[in-house]
C-alpha atoms as a PDB file:
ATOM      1  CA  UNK A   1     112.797  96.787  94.623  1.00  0.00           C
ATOM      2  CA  UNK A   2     112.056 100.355  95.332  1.00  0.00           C
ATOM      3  CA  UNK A   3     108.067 100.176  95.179  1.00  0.00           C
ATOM      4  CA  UNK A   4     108.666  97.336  97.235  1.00  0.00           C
ATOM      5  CA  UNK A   5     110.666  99.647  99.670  1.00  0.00           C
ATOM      6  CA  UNK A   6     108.722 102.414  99.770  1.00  0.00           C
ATOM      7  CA  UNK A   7     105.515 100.337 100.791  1.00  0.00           C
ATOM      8  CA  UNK A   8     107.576  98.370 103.400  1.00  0.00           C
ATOM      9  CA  UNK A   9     108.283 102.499 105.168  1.00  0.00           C
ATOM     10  CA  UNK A  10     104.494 102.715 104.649  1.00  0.00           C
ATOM     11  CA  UNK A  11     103.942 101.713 108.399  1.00  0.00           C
ATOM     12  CA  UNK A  12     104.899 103.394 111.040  1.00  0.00           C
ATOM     13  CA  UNK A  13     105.562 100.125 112.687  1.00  0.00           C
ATOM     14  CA  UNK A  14     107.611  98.938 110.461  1.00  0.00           C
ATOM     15  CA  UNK A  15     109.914 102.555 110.359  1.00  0.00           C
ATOM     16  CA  UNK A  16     110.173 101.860 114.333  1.00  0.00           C
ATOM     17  CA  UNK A  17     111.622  98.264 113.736  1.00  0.00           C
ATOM     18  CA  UNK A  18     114.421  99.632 110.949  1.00  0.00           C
ATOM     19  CA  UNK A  19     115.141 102.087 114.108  1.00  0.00           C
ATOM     20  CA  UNK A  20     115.580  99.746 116.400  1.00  0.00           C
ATOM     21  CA  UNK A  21     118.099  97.594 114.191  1.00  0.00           C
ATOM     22  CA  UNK A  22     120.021 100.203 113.026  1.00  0.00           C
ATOM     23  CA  UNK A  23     122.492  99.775 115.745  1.00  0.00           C
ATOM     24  CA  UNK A  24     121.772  96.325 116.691  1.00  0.00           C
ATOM     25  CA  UNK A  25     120.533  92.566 115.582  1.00  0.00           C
ATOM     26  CA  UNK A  26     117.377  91.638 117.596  1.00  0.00           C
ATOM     27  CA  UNK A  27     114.917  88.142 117.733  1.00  0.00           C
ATOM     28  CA  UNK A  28     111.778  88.594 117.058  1.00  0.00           C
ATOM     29  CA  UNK A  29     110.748  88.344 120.439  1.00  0.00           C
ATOM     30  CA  UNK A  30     113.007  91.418 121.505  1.00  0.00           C
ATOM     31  CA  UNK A  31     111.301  93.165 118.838  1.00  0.00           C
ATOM     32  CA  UNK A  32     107.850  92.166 119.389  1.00  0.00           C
ATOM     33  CA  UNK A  33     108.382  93.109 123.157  1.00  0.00           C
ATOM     34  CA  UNK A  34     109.092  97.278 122.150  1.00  0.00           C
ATOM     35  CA  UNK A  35     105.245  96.968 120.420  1.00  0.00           C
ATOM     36  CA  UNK A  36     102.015  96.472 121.981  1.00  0.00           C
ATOM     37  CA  UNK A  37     100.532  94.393 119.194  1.00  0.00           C
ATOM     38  CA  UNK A  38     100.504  90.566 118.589  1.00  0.00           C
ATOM     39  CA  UNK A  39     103.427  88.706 117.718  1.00  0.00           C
ATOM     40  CA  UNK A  40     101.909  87.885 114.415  1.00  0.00           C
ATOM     41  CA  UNK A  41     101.352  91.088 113.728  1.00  0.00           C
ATOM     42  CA  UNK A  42     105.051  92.106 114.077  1.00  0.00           C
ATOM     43  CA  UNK A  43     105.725  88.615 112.433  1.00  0.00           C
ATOM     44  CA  UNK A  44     103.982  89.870 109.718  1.00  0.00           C
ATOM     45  CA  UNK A  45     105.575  93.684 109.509  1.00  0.00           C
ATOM     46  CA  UNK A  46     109.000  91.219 109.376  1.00  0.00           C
ATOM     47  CA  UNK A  47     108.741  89.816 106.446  1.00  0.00           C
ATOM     48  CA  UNK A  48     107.192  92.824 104.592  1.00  0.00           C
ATOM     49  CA  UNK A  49     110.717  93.998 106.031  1.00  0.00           C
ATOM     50  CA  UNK A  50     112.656  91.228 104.478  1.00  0.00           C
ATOM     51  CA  UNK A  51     110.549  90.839 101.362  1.00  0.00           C
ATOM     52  CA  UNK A  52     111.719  94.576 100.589  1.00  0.00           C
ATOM     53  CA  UNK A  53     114.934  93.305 101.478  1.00  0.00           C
ATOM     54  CA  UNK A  54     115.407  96.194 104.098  1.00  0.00           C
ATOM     55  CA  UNK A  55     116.084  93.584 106.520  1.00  0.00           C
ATOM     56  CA  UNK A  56     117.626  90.033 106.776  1.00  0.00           C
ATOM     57  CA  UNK A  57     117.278  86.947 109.032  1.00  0.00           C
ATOM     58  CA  UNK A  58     119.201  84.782 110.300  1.00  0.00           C
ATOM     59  CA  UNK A  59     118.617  81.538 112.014  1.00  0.00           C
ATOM     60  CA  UNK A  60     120.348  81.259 115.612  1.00  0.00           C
ATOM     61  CA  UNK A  61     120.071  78.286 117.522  1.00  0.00           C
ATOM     62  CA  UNK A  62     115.798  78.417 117.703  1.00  0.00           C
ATOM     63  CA  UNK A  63     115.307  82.136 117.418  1.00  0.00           C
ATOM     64  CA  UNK A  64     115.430  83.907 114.310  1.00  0.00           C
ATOM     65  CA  UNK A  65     117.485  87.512 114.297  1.00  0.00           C
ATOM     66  CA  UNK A  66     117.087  90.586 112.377  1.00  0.00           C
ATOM     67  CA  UNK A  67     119.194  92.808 110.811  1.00  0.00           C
ATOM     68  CA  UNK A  68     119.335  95.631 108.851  1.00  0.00           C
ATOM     69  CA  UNK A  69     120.565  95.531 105.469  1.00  0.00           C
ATOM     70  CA  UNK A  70     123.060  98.432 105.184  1.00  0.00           C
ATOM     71  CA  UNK A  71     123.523  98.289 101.394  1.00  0.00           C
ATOM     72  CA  UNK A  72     119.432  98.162 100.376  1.00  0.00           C
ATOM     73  CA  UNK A  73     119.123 101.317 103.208  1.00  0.00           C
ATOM     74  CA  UNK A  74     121.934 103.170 101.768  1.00  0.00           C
ATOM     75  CA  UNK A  75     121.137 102.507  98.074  1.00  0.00           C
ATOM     76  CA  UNK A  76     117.543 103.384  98.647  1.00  0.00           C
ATOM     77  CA  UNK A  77     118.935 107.313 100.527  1.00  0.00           C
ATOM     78  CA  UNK A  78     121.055 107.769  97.620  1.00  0.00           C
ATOM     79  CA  UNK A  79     118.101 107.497  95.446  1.00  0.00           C
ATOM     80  CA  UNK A  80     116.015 109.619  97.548  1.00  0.00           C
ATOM     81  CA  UNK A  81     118.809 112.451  97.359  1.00  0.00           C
ATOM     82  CA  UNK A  82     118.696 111.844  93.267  1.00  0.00           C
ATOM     83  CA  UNK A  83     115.158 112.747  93.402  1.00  0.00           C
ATOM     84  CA  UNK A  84     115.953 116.217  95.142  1.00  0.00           C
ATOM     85  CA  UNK A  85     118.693 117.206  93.518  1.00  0.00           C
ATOM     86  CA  UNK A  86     119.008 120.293  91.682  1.00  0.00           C
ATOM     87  CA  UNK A  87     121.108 119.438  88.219  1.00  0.00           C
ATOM     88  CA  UNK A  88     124.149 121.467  88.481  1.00  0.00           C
ATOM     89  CA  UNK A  89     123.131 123.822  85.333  1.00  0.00           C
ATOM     90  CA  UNK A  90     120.439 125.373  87.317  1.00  0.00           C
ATOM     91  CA  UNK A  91     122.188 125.502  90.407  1.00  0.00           C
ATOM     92  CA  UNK A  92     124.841 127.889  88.002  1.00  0.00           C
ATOM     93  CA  UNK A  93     122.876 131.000  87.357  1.00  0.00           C
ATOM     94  CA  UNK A  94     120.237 132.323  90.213  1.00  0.00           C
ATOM     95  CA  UNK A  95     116.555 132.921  88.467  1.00  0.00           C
ATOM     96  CA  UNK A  96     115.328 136.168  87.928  1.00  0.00           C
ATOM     97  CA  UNK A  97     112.101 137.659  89.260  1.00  0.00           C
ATOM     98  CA  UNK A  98     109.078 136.082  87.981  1.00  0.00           C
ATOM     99  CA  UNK A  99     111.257 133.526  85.592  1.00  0.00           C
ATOM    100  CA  UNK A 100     109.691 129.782  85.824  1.00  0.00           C
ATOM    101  CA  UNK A 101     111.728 126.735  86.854  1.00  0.00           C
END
């Protein structure tokens, strides 16, 4: 899952689409209009969204509406933070001149 995610933030179309959901479900059709490309290009940014499983979908009379998946987005900032985090025994005594890390 996390290759997958860190392909899907790859494009900077598809980091404009997670900010647009963040606060709210759109169609695809409110989404495609914020973009001047094709609808199957932002079709196709979708579901390299929902294949990552950063976003889901849900069917709504004939539209389909997008969400973002809270648990994937938090999950994946928690790793991120693991990644630069300093363990806590080298946090405990400052370095001296010159001394390597």
């Amino acid at each position: 899952m996390a290759e997958d995610f860190f392909q899907a933030l790859a494009s900077p179309y598809r980091r404009e689409i997670i900010k647009l959901l963040r606060w709210q479900s759109l169609s695809a059709g409110e989404i495609a209009e914020k973009f001047d490309i094709s609808q199957p290009s932002v079709s196709r940014h979708l579901d390299i969204l929902k294949q990552a499983e950063i976003v889901t979908c849900e069917r709504r009379a004939n539209q389909m509406i997008y969400s973002l998946n809270l648990s994937v987005a938090q999950e994946m900032v928690m790793r991120i933070s693991e990644l630069f985090s300093v363990p806590r025994e080298r946090t405990a005594e400052p370095r001296r001149e010159g001394e390597r890390v």
